[in-house]
N, C-alpha and C. Protein backbone atom coordinates (compact mmCIF):
# COMPACT_ATOMS: atom_id res chain seq x y z
N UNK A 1 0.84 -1.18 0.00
CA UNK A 1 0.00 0.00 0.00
C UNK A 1 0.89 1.25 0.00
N UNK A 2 0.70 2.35 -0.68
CA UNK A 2 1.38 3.43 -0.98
C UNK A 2 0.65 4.89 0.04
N UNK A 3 1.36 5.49 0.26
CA UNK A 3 1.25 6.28 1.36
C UNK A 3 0.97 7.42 0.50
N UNK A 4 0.27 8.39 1.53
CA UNK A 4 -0.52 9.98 0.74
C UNK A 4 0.45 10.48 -0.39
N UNK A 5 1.55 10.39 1.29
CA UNK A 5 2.60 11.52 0.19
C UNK A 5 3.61 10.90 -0.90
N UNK A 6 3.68 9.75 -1.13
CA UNK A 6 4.50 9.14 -2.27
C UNK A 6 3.41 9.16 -3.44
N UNK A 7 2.26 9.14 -3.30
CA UNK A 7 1.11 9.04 -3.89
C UNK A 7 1.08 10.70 -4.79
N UNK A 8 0.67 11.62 -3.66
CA UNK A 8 1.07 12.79 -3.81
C UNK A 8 1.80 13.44 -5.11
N UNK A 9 3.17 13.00 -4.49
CA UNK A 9 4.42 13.51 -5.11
C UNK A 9 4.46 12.73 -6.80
N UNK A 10 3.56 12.01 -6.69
CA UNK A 10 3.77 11.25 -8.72
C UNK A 10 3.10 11.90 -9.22
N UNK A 11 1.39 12.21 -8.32
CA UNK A 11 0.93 13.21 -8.77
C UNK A 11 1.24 14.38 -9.39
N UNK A 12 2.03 15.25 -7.87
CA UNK A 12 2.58 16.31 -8.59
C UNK A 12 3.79 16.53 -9.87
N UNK A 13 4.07 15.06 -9.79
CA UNK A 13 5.06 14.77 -11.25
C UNK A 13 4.43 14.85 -12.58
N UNK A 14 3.54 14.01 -12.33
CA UNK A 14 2.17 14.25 -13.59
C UNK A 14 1.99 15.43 -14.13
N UNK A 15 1.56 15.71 -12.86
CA UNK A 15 1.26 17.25 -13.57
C UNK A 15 2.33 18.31 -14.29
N UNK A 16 3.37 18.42 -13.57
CA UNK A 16 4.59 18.99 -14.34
C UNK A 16 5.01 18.20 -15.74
N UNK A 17 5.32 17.33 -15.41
CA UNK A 17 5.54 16.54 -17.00
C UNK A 17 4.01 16.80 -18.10
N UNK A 18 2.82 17.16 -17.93
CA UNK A 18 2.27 17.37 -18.85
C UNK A 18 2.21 18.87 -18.99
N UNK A 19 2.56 19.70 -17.71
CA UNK A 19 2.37 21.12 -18.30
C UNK A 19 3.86 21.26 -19.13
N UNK A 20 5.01 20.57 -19.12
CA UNK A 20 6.06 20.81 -19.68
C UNK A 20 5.89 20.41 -21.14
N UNK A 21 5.05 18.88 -21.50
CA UNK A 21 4.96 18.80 -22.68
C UNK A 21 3.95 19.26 -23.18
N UNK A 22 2.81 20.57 -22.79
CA UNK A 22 1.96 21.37 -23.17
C UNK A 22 2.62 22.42 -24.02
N UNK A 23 3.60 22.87 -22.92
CA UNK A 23 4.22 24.08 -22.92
C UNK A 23 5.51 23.93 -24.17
N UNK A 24 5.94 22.47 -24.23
CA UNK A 24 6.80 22.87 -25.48
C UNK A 24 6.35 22.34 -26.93
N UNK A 25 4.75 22.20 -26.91
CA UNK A 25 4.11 21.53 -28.02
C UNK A 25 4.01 20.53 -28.35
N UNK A 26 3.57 19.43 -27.23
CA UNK A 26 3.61 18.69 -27.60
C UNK A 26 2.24 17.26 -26.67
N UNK A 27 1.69 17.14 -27.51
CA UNK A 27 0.41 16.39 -26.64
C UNK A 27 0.71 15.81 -25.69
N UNK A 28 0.34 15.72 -24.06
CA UNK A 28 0.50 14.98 -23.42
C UNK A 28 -0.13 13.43 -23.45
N UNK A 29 -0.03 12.86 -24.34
CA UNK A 29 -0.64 11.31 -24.27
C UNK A 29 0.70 10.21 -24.49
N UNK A 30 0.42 9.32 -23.92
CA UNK A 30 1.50 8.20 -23.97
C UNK A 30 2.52 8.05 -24.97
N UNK A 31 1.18 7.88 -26.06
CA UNK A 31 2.09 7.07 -27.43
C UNK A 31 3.20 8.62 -28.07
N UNK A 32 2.13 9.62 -27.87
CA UNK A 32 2.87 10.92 -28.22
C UNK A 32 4.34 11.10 -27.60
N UNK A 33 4.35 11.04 -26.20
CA UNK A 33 5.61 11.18 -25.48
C UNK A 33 6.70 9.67 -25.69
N UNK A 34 6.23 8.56 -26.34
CA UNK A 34 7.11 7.21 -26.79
C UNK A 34 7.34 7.77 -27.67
N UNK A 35 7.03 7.93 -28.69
CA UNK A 35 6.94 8.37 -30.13
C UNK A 35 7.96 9.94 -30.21
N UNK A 36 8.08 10.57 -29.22
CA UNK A 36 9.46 11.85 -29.37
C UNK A 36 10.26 11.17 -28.25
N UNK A 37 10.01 10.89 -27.17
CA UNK A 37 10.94 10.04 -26.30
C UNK A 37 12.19 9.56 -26.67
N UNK A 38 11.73 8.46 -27.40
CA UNK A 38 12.70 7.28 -27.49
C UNK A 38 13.86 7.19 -28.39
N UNK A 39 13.40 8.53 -29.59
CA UNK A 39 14.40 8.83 -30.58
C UNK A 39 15.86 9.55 -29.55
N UNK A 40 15.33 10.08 -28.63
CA UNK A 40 16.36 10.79 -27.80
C UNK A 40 17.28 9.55 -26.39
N UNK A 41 16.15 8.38 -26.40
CA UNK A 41 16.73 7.73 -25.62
C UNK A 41 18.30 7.15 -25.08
N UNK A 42 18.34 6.58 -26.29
CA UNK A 42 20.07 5.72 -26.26
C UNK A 42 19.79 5.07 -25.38
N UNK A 43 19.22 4.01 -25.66
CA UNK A 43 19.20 2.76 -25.09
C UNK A 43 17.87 2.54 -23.77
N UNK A 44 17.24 3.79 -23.79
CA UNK A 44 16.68 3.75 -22.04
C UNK A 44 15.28 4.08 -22.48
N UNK A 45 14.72 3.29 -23.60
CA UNK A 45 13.39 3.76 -24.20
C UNK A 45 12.24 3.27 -23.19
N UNK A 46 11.29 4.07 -23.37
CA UNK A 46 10.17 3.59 -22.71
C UNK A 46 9.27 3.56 -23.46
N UNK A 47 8.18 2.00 -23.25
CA UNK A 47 6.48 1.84 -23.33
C UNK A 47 5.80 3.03 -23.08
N UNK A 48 4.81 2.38 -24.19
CA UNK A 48 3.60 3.04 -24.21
C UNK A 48 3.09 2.55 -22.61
N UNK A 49 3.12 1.58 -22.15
CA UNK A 49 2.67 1.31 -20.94
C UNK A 49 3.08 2.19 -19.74
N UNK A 50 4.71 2.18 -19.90
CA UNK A 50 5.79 3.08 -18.93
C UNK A 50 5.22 4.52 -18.96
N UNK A 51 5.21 5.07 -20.13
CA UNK A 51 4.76 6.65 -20.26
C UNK A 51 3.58 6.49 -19.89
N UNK A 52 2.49 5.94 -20.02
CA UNK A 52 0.98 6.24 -19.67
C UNK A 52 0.98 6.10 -18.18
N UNK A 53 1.53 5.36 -17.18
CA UNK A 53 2.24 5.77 -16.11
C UNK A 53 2.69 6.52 -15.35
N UNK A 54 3.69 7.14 -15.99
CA UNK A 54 4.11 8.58 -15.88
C UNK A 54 2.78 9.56 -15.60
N UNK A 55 2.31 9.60 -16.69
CA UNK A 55 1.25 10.53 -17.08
C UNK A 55 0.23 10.78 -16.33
N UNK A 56 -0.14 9.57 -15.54
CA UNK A 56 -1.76 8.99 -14.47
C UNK A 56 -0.62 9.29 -13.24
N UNK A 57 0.39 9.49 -12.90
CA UNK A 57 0.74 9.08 -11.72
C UNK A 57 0.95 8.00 -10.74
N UNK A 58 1.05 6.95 -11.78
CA UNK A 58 1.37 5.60 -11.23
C UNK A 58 3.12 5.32 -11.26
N UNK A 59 3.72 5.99 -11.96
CA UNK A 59 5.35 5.75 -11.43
C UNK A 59 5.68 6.94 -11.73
N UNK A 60 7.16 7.09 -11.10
CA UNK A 60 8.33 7.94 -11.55
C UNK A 60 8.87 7.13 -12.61
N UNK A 61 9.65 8.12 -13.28
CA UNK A 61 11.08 7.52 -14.30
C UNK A 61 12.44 6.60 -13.96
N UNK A 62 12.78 6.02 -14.37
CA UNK A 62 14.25 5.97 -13.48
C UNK A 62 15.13 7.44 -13.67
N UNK A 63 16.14 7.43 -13.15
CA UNK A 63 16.89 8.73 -13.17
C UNK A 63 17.30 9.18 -14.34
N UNK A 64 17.65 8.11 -14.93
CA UNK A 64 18.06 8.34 -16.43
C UNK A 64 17.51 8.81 -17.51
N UNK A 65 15.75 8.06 -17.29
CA UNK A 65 14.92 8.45 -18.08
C UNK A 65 14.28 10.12 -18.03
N UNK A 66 14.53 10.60 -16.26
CA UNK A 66 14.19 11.63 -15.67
C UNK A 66 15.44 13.22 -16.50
N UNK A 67 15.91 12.53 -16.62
CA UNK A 67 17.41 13.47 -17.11
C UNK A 67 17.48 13.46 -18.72
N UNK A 68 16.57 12.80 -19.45
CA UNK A 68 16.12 12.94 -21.11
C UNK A 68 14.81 13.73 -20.83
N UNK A 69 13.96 13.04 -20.48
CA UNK A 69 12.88 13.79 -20.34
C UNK A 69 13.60 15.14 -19.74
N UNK A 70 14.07 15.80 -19.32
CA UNK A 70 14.44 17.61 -18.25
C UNK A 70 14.83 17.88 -19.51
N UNK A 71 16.17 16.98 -20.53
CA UNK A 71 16.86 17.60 -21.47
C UNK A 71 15.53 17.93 -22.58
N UNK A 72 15.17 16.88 -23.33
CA UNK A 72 14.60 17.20 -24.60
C UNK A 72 12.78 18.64 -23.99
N UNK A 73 12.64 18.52 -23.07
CA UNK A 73 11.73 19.31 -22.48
C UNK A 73 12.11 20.78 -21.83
N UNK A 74 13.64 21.01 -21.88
CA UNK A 74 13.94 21.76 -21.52
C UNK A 74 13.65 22.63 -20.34
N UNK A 75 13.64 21.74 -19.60
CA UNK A 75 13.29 21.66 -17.97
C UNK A 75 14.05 21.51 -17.14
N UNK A 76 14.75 22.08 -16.03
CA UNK A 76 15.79 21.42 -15.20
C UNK A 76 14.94 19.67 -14.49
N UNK A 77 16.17 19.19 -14.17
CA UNK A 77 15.56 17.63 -13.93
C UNK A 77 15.20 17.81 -12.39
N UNK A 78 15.77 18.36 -11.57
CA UNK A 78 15.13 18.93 -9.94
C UNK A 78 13.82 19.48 -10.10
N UNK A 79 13.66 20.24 -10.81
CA UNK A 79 12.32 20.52 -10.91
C UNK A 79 10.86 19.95 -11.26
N UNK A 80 11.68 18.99 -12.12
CA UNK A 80 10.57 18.07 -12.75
C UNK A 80 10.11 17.19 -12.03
N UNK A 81 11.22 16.56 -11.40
CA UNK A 81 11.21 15.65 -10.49
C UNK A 81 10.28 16.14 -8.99
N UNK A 82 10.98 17.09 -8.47
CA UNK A 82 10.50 17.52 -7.23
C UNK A 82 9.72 18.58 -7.71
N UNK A 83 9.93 19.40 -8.03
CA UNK A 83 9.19 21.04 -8.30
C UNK A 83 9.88 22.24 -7.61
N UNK A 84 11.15 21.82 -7.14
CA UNK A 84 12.09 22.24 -6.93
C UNK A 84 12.89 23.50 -7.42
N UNK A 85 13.44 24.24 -7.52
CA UNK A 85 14.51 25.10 -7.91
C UNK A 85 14.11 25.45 -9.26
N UNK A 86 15.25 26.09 -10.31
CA UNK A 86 14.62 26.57 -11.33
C UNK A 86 13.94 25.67 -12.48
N UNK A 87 13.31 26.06 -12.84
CA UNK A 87 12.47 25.47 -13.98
C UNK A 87 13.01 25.11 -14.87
N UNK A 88 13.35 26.40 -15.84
CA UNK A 88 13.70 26.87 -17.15
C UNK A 88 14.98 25.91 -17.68
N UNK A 89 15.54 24.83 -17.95
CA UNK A 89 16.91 24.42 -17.92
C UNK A 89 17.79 25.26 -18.23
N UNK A 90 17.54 26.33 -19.45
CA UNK A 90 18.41 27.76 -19.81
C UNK A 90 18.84 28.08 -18.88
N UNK A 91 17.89 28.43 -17.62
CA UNK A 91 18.88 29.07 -16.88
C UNK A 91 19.32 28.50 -15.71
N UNK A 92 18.78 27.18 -15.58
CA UNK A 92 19.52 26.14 -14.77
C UNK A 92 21.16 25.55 -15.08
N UNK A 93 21.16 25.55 -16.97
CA UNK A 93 22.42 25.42 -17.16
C UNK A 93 22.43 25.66 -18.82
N UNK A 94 22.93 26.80 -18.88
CA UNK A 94 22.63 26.96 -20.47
C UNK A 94 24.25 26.76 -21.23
N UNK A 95 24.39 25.42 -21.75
CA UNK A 95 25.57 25.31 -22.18
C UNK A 95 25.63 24.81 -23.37
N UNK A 96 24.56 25.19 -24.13
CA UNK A 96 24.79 24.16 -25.56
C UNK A 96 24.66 23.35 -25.97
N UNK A 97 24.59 22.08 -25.29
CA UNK A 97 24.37 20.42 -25.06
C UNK A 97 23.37 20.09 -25.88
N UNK A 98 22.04 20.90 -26.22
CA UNK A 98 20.64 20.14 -26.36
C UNK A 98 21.16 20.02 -27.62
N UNK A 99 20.81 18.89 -28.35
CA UNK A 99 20.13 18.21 -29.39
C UNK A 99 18.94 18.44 -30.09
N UNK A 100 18.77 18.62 -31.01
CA UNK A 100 17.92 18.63 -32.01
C UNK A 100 17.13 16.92 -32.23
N UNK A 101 16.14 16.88 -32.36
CA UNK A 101 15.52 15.91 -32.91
C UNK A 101 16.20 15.25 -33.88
N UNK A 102 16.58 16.27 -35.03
CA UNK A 102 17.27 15.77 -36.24
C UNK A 102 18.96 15.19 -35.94
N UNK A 103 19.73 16.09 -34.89
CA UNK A 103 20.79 15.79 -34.61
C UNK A 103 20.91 14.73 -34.10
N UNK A 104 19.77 13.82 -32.98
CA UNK A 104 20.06 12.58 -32.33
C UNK A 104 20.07 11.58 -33.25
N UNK A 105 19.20 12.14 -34.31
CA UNK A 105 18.31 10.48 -35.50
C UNK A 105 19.87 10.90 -35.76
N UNK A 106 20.40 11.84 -36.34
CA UNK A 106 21.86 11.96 -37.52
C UNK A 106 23.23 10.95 -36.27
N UNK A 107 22.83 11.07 -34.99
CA UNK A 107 23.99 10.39 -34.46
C UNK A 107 23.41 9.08 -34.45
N UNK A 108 22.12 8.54 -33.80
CA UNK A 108 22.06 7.42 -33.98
C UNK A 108 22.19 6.97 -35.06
N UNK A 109 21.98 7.50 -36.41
CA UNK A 109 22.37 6.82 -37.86
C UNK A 109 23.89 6.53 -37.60
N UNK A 110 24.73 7.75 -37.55
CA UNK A 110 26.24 7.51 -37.40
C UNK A 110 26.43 6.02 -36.50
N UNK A 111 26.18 5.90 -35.48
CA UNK A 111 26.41 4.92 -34.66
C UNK A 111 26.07 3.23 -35.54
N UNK A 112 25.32 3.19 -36.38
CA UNK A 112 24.98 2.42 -37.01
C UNK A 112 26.00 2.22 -38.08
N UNK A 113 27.05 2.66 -38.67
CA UNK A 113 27.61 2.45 -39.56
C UNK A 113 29.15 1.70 -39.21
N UNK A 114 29.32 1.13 -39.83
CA UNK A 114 30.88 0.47 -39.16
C UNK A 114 31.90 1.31 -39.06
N UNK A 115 32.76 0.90 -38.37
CA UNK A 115 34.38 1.54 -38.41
C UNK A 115 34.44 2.36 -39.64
N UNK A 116 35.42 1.97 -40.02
CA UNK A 116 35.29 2.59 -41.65
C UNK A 116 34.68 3.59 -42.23
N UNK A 117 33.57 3.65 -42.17
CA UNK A 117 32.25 4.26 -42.78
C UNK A 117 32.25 5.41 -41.64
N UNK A 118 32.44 5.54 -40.22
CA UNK A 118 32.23 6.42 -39.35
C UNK A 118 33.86 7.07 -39.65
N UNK A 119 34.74 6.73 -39.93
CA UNK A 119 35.91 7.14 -39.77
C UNK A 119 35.66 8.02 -41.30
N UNK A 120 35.51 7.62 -42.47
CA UNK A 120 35.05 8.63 -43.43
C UNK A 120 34.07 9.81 -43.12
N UNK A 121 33.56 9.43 -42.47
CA UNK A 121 31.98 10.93 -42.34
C UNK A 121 33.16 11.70 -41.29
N UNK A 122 33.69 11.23 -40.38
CA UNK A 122 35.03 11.93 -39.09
C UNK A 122 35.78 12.84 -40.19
N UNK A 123 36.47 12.75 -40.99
CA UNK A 123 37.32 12.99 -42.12
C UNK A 123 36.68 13.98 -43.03
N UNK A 124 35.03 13.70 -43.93
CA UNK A 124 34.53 14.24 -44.60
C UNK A 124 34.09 15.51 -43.63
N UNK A 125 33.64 15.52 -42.24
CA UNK A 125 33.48 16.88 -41.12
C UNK A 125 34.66 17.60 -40.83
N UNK A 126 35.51 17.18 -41.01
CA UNK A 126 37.11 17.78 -40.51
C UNK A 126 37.24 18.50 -41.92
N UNK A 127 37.27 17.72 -43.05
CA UNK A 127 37.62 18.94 -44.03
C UNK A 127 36.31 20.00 -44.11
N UNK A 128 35.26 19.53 -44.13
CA UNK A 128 34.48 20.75 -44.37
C UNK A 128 34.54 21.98 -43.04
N UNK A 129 34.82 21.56 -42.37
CA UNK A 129 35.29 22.61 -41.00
C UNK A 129 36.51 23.49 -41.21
N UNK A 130 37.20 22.53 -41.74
CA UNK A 130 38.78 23.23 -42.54
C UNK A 130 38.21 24.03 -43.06
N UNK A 131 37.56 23.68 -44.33
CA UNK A 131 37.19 24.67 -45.58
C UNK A 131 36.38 25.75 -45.52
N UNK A 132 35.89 25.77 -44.49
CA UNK A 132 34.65 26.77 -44.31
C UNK A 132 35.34 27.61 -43.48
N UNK A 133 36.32 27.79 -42.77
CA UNK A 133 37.12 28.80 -41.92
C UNK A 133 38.22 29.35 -42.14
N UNK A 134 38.58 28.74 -44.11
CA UNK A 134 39.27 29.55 -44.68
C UNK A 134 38.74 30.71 -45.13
């Protein structure tokens, strides 16, 4: 049996995780949050079951999953989690890091290609970096 306040506190997770994916456009329903989720995952994807979860207030994330979800939502992960400290991740830690939708699919493609093939695209980015700063 689960107690008020652990009960509580998923609640109040719920609710932040859907005003966050309100707020950056994006439907709060299960398959919606699997479906942009998991492209960002690397390895730590979650169910349609797992997210609809989330969503009702029947679990937390693991930490890992809690720290994709803050990134691609642009949310600090204290906050999301607890409701804690600043919100905004910008100004929790604005360093450049985030990823693009398109940038994760372009690394997970990279990751897919053998030795070889990644060591050419390494080579084909190095000269065009060269060339463009002449």
């Amino acid at each position: 049996m689960d107690s008020k306040i652990a009960h509580d506190e998923r609640v109040q997770f719920c609710r932040r995780l859907t005003a966050s994916l309100i707020s950056a456009g994006f439907q709060p329903s299960a398959s919606a949050l699997v479906k942009e989720f998991n492209p960002r995952a690397d390895g730590a994807a979650v169910t349609v079951h797992g997210a609809r979860k989330w969503l009702t207030g029947e679990a937390f994330p693991t930490q890992e999953r809690l720290h994709i979800l803050a990134r691609w939502l642009n949310v600090s992960a204290q906050w999301l989690r607890y409701g804690d400290g600043v919100k905004d991740a910008r100004t929790a830690a604005n360093d450049g890091t985030q990823l693009s939708l398109d940038e994760v699919r372009l690394i997970n493609e990279f990751r897919r290609l053998d030795e070889r093939s990644q060591e050419v695209v390494r080579d084909l980015i190095s000269s065009l970096i060269k060339h463009q700063s002449l």
